[in-house]
N, C-alpha and C. Protein backbone atom coordinates (compact mmCIF):
# COMPACT_ATOMS: atom_id res chain seq x y z
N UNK A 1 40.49 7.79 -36.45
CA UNK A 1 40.76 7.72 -35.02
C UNK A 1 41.96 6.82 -34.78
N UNK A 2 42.69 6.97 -33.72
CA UNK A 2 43.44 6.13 -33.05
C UNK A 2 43.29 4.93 -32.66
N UNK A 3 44.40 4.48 -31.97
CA UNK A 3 44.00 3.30 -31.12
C UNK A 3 43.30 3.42 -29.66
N UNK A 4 44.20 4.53 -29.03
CA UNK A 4 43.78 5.04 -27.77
C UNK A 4 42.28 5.82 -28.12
N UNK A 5 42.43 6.61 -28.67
CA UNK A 5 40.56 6.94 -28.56
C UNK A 5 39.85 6.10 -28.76
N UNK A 6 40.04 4.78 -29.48
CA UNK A 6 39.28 3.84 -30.08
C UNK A 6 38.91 3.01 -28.19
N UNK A 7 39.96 3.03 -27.72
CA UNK A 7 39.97 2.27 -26.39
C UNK A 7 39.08 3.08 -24.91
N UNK A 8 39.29 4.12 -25.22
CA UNK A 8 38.85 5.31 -24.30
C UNK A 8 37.23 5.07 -25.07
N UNK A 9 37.20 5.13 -25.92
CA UNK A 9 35.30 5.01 -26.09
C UNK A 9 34.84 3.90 -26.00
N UNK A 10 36.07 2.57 -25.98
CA UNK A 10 34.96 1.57 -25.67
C UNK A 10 35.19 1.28 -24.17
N UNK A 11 35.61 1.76 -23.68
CA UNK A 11 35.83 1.44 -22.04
C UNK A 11 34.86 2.49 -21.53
N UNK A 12 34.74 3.76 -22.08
CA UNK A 12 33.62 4.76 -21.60
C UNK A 12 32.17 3.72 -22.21
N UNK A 13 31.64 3.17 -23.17
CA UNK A 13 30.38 2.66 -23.77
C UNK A 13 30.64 1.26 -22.47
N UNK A 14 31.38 0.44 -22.29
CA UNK A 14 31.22 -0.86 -21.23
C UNK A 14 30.64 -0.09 -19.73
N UNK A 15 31.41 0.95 -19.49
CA UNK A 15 30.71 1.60 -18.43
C UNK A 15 29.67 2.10 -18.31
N UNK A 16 28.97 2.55 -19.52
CA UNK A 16 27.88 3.17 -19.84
C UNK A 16 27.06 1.84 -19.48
N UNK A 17 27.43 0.74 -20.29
CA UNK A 17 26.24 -0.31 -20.67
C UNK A 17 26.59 -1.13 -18.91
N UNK A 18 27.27 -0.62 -18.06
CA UNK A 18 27.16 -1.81 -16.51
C UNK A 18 26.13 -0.59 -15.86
N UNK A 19 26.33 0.52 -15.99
CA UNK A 19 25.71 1.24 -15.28
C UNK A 19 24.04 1.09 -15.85
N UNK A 20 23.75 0.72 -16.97
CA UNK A 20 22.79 0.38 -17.42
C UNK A 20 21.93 -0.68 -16.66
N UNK A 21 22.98 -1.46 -16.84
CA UNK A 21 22.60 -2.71 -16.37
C UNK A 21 22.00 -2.40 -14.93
N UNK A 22 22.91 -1.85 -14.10
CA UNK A 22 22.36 -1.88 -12.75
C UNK A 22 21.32 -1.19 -12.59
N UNK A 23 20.98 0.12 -13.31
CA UNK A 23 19.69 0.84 -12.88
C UNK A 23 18.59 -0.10 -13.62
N UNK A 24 18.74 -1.27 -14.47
CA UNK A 24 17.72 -2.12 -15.05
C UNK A 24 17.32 -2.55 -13.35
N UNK A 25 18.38 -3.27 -12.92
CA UNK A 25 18.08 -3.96 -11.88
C UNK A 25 17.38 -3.56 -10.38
N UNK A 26 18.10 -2.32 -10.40
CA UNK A 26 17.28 -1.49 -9.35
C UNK A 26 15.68 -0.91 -9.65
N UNK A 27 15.51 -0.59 -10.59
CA UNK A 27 14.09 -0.90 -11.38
C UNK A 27 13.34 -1.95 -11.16
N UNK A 28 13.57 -3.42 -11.23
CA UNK A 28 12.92 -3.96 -11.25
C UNK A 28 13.01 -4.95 -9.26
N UNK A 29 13.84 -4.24 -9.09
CA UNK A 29 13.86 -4.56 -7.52
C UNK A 29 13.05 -3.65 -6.97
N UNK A 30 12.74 -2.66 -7.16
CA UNK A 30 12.06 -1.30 -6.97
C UNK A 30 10.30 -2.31 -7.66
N UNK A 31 9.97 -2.55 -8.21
CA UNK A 31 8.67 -3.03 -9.06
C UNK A 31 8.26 -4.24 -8.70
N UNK A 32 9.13 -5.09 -8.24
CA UNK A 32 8.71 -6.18 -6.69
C UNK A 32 8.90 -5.39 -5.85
N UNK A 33 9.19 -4.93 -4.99
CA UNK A 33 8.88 -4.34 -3.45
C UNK A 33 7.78 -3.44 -3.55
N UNK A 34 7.25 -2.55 -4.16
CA UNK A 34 5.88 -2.48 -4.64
C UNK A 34 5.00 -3.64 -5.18
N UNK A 35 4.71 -4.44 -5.37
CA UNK A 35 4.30 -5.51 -5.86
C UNK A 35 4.08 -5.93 -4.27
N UNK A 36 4.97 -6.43 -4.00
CA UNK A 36 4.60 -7.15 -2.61
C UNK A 36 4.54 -6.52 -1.19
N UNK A 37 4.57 -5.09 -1.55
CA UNK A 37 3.72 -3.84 -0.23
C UNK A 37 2.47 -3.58 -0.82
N UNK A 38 2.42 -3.95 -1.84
CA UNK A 38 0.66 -3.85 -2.58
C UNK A 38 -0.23 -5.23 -2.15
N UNK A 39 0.47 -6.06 -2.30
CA UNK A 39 -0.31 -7.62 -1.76
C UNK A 39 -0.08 -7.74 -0.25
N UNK A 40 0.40 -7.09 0.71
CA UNK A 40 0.64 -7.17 1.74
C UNK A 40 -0.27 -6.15 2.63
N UNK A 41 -1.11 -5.00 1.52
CA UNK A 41 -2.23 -4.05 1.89
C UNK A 41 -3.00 -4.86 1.79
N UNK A 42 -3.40 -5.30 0.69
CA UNK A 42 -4.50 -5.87 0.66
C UNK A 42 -4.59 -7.27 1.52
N UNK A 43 -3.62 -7.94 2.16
CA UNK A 43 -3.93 -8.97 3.32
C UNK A 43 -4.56 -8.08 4.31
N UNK A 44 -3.70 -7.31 4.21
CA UNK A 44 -4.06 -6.73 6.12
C UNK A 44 -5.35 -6.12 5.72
N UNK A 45 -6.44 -5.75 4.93
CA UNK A 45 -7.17 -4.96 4.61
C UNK A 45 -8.19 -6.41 4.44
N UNK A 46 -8.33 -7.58 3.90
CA UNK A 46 -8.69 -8.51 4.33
C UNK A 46 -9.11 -9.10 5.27
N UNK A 47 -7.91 -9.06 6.30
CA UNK A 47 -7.87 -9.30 7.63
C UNK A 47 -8.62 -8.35 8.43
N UNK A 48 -8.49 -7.43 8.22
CA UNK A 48 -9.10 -6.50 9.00
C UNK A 48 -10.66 -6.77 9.00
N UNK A 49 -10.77 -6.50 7.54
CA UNK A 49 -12.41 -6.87 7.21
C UNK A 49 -12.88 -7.79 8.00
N UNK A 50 -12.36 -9.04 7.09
CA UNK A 50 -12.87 -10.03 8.23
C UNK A 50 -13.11 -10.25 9.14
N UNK A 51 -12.44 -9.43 10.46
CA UNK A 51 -12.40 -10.09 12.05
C UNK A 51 -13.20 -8.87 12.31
N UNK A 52 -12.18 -7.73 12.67
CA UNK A 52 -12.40 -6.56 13.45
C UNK A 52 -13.07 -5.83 12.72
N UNK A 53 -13.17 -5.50 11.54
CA UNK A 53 -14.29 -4.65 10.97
C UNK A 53 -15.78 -4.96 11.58
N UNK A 54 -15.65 -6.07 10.52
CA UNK A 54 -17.33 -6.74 11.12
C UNK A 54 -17.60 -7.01 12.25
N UNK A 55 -16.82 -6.81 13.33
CA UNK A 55 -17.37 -7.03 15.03
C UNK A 55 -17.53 -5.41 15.14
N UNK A 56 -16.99 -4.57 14.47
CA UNK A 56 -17.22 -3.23 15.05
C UNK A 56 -18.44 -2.86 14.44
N UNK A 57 -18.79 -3.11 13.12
CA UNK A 57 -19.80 -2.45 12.78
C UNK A 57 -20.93 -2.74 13.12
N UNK A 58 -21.14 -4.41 13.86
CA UNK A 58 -22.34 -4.90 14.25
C UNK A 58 -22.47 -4.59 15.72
N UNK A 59 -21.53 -3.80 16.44
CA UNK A 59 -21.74 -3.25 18.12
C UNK A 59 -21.69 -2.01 17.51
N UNK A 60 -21.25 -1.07 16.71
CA UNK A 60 -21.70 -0.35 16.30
C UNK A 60 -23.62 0.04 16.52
N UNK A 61 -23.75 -1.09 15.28
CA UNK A 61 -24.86 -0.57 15.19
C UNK A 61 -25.90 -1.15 16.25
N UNK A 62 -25.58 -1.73 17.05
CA UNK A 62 -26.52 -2.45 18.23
C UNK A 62 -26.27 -1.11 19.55
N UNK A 63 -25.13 -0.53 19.55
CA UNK A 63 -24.72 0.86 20.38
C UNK A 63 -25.46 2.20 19.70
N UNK A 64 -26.01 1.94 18.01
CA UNK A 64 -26.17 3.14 17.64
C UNK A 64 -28.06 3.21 17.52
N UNK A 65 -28.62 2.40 18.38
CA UNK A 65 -29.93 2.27 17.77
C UNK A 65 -30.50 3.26 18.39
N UNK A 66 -31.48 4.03 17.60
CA UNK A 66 -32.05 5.40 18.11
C UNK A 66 -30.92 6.46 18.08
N UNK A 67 -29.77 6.36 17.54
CA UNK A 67 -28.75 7.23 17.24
C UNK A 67 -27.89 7.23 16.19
N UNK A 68 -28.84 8.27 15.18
CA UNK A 68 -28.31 7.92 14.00
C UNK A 68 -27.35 8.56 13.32
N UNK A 69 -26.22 9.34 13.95
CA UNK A 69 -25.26 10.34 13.80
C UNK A 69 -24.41 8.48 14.22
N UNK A 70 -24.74 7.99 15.30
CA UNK A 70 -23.26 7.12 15.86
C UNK A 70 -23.39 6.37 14.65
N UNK A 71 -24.67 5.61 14.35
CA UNK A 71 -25.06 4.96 13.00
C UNK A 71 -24.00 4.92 12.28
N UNK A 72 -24.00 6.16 11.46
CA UNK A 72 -23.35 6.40 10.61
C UNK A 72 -21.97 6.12 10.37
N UNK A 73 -21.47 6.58 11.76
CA UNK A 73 -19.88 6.44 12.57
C UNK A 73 -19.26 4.96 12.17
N UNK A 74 -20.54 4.11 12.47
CA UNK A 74 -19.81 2.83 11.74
C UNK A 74 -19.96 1.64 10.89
N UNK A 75 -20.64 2.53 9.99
CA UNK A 75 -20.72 2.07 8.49
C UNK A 75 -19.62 2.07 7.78
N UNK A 76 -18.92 1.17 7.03
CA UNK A 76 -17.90 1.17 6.34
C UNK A 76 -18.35 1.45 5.43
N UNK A 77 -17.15 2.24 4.26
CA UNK A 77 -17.31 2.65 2.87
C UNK A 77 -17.02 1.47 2.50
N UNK A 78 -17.49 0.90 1.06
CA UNK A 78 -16.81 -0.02 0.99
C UNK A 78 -15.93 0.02 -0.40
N UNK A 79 -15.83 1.29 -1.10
CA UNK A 79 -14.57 1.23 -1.94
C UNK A 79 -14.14 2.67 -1.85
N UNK A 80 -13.12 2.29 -0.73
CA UNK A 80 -12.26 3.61 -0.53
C UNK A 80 -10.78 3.35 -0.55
N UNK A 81 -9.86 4.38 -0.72
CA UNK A 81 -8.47 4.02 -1.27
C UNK A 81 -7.91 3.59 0.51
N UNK A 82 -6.86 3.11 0.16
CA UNK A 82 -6.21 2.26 1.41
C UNK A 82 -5.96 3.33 2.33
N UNK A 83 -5.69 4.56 2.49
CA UNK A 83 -5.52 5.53 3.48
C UNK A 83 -7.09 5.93 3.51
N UNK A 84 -7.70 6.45 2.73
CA UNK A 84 -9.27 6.17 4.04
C UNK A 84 -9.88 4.93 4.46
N UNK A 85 -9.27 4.04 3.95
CA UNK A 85 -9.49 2.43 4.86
C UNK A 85 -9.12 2.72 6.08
N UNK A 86 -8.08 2.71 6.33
CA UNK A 86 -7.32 3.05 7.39
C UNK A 86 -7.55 3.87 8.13
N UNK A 87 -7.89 5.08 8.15
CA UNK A 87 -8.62 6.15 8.74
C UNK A 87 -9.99 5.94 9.31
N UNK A 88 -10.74 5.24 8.63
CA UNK A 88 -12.06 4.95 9.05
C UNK A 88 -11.95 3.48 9.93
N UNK A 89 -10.83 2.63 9.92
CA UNK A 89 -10.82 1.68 10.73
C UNK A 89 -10.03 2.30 11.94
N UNK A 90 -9.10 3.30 11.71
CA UNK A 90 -8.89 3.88 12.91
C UNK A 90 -10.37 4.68 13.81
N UNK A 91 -11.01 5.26 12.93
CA UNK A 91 -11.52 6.32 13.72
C UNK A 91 -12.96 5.13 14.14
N UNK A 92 -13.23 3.97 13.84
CA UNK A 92 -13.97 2.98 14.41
C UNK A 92 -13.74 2.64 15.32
N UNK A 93 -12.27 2.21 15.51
CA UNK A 93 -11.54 1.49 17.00
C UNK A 93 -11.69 2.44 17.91
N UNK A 94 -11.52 3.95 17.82
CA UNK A 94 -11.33 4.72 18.43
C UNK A 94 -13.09 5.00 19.42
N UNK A 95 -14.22 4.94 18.17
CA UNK A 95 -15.15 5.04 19.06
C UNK A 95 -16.35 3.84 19.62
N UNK A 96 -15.61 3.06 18.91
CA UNK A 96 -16.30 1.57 19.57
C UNK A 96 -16.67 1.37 20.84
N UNK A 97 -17.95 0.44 21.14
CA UNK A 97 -18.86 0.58 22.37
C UNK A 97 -18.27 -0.43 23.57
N UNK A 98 -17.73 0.33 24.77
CA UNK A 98 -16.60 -0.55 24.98
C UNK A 98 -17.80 -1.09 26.66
């Protein structure tokens, strides 16, 4: 080989190895922001529990006595994936004993 091809492949391999570099980095910027939209479900899913869940399910069931279809309405699952969390704390708020 030459000099010039010798130069042309290592300037093509430095480009290879920055472009490397950066999709390392976007990877792992990508693997914290998941990381911390995953710990940021589980606060609010916490929170939720804690306050507003448990006030709904106990007027719930003080609204559902002798009615055991509403009963049911607001019983929480208690290991369901974060979109039927959510769904069932929606569809609680929605029929809570106002």
């Amino acid at each position: 080989m030459d000099g010039v091809g010798d130069t042309e492949a290592l300037t093509r391999l430095e480009e290879v190895i920055t472009r490397a570099q950066t999709l390392v980095a976007q990877q792992l910027a990508g693997v914290m922001l998941a990381r911390t939209a995953t710990a940021q479900r589980a606060q609010i899913r916490r929170v939720l529990k804690a306050n507003l869940l448990r006030y709904l399910e106990a007027a719930g069931a003080i609204a559902a006595r002798g009615n055991v279809e509403l009963a049911v309405e607001f019983r929480f699952p208690r290991k369901v994936s974060y979109q039927a969390f959510l769904a069932t704390a929606r569809r609680m708020w929605r029929r809570r004993p106002r």
